[in-house]
Protein backbone atom coordinates (compact mmCIF):
# COMPACT_ATOMS: atom_id res chain seq x y z
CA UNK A 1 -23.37 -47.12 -85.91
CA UNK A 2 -19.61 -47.60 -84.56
CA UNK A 3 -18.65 -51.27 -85.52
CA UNK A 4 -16.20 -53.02 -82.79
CA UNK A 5 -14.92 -56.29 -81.94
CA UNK A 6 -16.55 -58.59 -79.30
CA UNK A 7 -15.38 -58.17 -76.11
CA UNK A 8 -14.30 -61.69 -74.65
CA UNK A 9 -15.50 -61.18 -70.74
CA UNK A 10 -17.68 -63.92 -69.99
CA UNK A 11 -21.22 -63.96 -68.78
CA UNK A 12 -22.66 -60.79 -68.39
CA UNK A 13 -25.92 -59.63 -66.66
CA UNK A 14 -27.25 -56.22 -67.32
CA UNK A 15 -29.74 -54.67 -64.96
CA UNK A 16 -30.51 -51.46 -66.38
CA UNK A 17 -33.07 -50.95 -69.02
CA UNK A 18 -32.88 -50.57 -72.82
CA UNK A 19 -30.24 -47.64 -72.31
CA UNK A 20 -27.78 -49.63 -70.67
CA UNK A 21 -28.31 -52.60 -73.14
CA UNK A 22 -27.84 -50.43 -76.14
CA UNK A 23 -24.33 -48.92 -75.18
CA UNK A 24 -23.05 -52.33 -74.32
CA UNK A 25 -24.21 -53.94 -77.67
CA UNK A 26 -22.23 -50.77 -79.25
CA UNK A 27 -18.84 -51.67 -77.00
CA UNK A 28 -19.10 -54.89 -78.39
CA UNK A 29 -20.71 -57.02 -75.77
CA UNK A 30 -24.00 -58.97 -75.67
CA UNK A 31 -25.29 -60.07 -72.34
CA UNK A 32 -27.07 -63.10 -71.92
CA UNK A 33 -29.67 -61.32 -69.78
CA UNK A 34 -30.90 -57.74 -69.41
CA UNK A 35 -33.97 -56.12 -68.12
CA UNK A 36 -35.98 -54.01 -70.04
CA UNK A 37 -38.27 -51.12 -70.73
CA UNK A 38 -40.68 -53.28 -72.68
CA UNK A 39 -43.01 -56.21 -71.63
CA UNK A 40 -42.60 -57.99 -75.18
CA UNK A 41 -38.97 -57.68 -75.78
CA UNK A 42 -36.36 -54.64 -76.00
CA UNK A 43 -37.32 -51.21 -77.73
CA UNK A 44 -35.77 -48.60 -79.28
CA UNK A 45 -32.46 -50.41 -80.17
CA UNK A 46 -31.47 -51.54 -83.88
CA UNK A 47 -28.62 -53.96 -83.05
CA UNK A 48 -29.41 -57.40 -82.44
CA UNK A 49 -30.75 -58.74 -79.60
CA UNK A 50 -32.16 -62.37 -80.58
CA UNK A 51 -31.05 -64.93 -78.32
CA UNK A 52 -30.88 -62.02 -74.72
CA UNK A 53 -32.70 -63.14 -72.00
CA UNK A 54 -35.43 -60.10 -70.87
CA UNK A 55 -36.97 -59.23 -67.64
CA UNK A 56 -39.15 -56.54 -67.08
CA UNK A 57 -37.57 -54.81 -63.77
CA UNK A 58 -40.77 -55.57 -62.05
CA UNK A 59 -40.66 -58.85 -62.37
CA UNK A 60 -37.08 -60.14 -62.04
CA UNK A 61 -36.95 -63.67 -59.59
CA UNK A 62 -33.99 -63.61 -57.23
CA UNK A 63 -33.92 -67.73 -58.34
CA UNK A 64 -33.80 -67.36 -62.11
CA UNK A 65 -30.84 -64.38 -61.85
CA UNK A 66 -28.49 -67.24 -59.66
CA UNK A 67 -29.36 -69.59 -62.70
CA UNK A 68 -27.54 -67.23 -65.18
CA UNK A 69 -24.18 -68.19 -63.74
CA UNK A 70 -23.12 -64.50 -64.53
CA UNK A 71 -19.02 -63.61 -64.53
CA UNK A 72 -20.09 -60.39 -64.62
CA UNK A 73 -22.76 -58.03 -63.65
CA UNK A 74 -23.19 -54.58 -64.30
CA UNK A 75 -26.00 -52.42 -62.48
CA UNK A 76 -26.68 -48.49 -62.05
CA UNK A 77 -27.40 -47.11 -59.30
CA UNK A 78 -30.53 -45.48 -60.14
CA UNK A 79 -31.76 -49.24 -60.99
CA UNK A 80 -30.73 -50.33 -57.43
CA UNK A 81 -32.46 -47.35 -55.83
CA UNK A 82 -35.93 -47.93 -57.55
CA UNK A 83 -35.91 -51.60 -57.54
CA UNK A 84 -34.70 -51.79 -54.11
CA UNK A 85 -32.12 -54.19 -55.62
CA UNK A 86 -29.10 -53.89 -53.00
CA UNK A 87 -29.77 -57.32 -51.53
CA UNK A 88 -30.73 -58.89 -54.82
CA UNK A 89 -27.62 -58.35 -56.39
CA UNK A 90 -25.18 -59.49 -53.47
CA UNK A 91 -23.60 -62.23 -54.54
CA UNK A 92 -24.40 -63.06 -58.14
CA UNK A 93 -21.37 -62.19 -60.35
CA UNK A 94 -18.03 -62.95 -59.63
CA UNK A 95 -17.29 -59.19 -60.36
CA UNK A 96 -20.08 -56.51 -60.21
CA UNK A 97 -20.06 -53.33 -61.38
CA UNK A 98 -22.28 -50.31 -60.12
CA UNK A 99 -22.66 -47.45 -62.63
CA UNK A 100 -22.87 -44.20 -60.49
CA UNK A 101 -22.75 -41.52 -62.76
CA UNK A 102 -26.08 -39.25 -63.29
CA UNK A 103 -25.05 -37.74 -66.28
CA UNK A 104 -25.40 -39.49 -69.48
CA UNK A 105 -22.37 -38.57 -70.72
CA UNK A 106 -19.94 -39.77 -67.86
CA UNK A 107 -22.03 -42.56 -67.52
CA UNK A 108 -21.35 -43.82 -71.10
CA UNK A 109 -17.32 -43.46 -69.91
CA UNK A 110 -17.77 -44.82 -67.01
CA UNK A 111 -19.04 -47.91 -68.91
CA UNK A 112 -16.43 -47.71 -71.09
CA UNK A 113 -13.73 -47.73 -68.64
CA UNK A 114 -15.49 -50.49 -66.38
CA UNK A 115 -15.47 -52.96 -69.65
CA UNK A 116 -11.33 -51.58 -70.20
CA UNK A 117 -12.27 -50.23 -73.41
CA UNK A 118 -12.18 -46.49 -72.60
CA UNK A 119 -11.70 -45.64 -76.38
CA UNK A 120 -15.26 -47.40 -77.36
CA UNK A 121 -17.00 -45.06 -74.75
CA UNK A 122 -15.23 -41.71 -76.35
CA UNK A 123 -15.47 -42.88 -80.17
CA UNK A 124 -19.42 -43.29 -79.74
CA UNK A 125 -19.50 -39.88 -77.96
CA UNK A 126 -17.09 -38.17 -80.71
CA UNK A 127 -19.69 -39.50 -82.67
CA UNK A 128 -23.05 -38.19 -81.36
CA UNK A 129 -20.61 -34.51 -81.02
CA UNK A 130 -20.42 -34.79 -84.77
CA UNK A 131 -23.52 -35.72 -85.44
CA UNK A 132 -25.01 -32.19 -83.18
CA UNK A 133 -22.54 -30.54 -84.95
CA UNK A 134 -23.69 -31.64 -88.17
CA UNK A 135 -27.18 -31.12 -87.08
CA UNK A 136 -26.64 -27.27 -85.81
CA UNK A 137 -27.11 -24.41 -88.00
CA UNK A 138 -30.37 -25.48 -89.46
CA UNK A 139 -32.71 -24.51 -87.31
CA UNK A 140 -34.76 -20.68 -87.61
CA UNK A 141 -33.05 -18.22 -85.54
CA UNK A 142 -34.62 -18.64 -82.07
CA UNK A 143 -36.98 -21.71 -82.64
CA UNK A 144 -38.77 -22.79 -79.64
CA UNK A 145 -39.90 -26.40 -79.05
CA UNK A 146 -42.53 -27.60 -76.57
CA UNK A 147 -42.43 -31.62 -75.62
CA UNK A 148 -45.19 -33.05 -73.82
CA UNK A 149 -46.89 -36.26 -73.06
CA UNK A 150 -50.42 -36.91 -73.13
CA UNK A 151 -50.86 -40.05 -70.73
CA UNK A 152 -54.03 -41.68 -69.46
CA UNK A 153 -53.93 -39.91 -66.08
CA UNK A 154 -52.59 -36.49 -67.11
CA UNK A 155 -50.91 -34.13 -69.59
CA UNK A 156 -47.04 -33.98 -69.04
CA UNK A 157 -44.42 -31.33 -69.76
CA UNK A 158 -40.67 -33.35 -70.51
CA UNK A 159 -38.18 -29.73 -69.89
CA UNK A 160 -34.39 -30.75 -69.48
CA UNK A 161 -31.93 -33.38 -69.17
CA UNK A 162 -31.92 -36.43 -68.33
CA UNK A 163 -34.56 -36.97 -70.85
CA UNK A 164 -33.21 -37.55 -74.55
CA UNK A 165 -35.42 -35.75 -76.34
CA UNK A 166 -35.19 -32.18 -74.52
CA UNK A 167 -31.10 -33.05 -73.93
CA UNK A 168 -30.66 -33.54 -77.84
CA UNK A 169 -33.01 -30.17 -78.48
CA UNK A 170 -30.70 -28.13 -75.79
CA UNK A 171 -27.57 -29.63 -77.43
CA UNK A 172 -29.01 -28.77 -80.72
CA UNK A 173 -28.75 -24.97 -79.41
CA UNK A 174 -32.81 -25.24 -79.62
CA UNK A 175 -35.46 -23.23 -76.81
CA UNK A 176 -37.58 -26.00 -74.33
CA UNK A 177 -40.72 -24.08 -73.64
CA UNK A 178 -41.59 -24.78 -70.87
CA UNK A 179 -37.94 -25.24 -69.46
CA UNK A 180 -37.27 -26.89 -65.42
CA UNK A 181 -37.40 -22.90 -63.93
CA UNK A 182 -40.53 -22.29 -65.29
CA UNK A 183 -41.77 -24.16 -62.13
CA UNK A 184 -41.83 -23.44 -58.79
CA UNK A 185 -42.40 -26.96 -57.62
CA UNK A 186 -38.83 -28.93 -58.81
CA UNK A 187 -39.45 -32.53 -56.85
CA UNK A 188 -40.55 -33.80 -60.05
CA UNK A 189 -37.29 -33.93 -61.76
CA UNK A 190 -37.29 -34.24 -65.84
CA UNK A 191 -40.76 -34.39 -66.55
CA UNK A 192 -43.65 -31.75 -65.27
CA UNK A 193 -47.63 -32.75 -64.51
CA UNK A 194 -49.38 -29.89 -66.45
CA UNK A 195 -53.29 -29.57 -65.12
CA UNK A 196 -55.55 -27.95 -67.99
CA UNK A 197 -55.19 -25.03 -67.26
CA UNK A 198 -51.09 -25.17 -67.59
CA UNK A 199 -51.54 -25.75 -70.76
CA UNK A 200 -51.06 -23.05 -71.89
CA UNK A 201 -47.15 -23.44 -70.51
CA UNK A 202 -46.57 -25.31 -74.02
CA UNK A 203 -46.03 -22.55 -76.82
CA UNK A 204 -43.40 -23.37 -78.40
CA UNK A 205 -42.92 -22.87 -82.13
CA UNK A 206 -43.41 -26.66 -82.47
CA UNK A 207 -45.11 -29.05 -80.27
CA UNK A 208 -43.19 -33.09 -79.82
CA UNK A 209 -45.37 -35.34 -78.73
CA UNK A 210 -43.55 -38.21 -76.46
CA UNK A 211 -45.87 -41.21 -76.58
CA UNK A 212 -45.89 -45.00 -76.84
CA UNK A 213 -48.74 -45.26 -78.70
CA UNK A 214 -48.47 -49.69 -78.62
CA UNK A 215 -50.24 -49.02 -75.29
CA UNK A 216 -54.05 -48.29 -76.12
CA UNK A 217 -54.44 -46.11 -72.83
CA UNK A 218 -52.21 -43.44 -74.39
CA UNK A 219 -53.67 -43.64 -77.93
CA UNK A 220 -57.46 -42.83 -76.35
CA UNK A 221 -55.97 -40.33 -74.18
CA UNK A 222 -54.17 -38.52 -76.79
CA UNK A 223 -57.48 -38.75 -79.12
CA UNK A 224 -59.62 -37.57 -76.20
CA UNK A 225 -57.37 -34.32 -75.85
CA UNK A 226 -57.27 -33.88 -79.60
CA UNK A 227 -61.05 -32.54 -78.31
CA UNK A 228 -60.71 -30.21 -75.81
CA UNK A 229 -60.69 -26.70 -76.49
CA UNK A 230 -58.10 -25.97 -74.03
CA UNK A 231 -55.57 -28.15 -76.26
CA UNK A 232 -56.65 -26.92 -79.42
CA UNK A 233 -56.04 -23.63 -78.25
CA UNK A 234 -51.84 -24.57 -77.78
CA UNK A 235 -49.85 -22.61 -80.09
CA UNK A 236 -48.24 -25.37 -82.26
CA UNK A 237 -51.93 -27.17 -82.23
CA UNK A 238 -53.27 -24.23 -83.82
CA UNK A 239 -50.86 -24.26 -86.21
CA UNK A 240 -50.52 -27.54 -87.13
CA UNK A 241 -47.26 -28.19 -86.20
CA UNK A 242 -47.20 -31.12 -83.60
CA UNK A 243 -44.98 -34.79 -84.04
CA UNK A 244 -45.45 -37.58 -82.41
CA UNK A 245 -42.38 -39.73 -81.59
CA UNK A 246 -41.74 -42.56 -79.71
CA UNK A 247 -40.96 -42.21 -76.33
CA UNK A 248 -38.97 -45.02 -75.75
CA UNK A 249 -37.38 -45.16 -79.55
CA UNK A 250 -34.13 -44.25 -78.62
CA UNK A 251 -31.57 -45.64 -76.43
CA UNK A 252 -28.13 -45.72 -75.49
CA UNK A 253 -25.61 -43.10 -77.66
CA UNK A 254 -26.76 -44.60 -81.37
CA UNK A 255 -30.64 -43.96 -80.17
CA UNK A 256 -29.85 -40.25 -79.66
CA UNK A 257 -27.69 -39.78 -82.70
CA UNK A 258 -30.66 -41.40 -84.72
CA UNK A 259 -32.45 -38.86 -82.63
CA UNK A 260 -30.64 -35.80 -83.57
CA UNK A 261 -31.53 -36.92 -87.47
CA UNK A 262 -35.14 -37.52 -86.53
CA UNK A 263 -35.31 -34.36 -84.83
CA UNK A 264 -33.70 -32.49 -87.67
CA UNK A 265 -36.39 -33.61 -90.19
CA UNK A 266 -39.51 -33.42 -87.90
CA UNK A 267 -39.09 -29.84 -87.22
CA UNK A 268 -37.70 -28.71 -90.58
CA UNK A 269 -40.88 -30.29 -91.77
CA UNK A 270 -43.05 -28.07 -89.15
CA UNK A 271 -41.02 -25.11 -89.00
């Protein structure tokens, strides 16, 4: 964890999830209001966040965001896009900033340089560059690594970037099994619907298991797969060498370098 001054700035609203929330609170400022991931407070972050207002994005009120008397707001794009927040925003900072960058990476220094503390944004990413560097080497010579989800409604394959966990595991030098091209259809972005029969698409030396298993939907869901011949028949399964970690355990730039340590030990344990 990279320890750094308070920023002096004002008021500041953050409207973009746990992520967002997490690399401010490592630059050194605390919002008095941020919207969140959770519906019982923010996950997946160790710094403290007693005494931040939450919202759940889908249920922010356009009244009680002009009450927070914000100096500053700061927003990503992708936030405005799937809210639909352009017209909510207008208006309620004295100074907003939009975060356009897709990549995590330039995202973090786009922060950085927004706040006028460029050097914040590159120390925490020198640090996560250590901490993969650290982290490489001890892995079997071409290990493969499936990640899936087992939701409710359908099994789920999570193959590239954006996505933490399959980002850390590239930068790690690791195999994704299945990876984005082994897809034709592409409009689903990060993460892949798998029917039954697909499977068979996860055969990876190891299988990570993405779920939030607070939510009692995904805990019977994953216990009713646990029981179907097709799943038992997955590689890792049949091995014994599937993890389950949370899905929403690690944000911001200090959630994946606790990642890349959590990773290390799952799969050394599995391998």
């Amino acid at each position: 964890m990279i320890e750094d001054s308070p920023l002096d700035i004002g008021r500041v609203v953050a409207l973009g999830e746990d992520e967002l929330l997490a690399d401010l609170l490592a630059m050194g400022v605390t919002p008095v209001f941020s919207t969140t991931n959770g519906t019982d407070g923010f996950v997946g972050i160790e710094r403290d966040t007693l005494g931040i207002e939450f919202r759940s994005s889908f249920d922010l009120n356009p009244e009680e965001l002009w009450t927070l008397d914000a100096d500053l707001l700061i927003v990503g794009q992708s936030f405005i896009d799937l809210a639909d927040a352009g017209d909510l925003i207008d208006g309620l900072a004295d100074d907003i900033v939009v975060l356009q960058a897709d990549d995590w990476r330039d995202r973090v220094r786009e922060l950085a340089d927004a706040l006028g503390v460029p050097g914040r944004g590159d120390g925490l990413l020198g640090l996560y560059d250590r901490a993969l560097a650290e982290a490489r080497g001890v892995f079997a010579p071409g290990l493969t690594v499936s990640v899936a989800s087992v939701y409710d409604f359908a099994f789920a394959a999570w193959v590239d970037a954006p996505a933490a966990v399959p980002a850390t595991l590239l930068d790690l030098g690791l195999t994704v099994s299945p990876g984005g091209g082994d897809f034709a259809n592409e409009a689903f972005g990060r993460i892949r619907p798998l029917s039954d029969e697909q499977l068979t698409l996860l055969d990876g030396d190891v299988l990570l298991l993405l779920q939030n298993l607070e939510l009692e939907s995904e805990s019977d869901a994953l216990a009713a797969a646990e029981d179907q011949p097709l799943w038992k028949a997955i590689p890792a399964v049949a091995a014994g060498r599937v993890a389950i970690l949370d899905r929403v355990g690690f944000q911001g730039v200090e959630g994946r370098i606790r990642l890349i340590g959590e990773l290390v030990k799952t799969i050394e344990e599995l391998a």
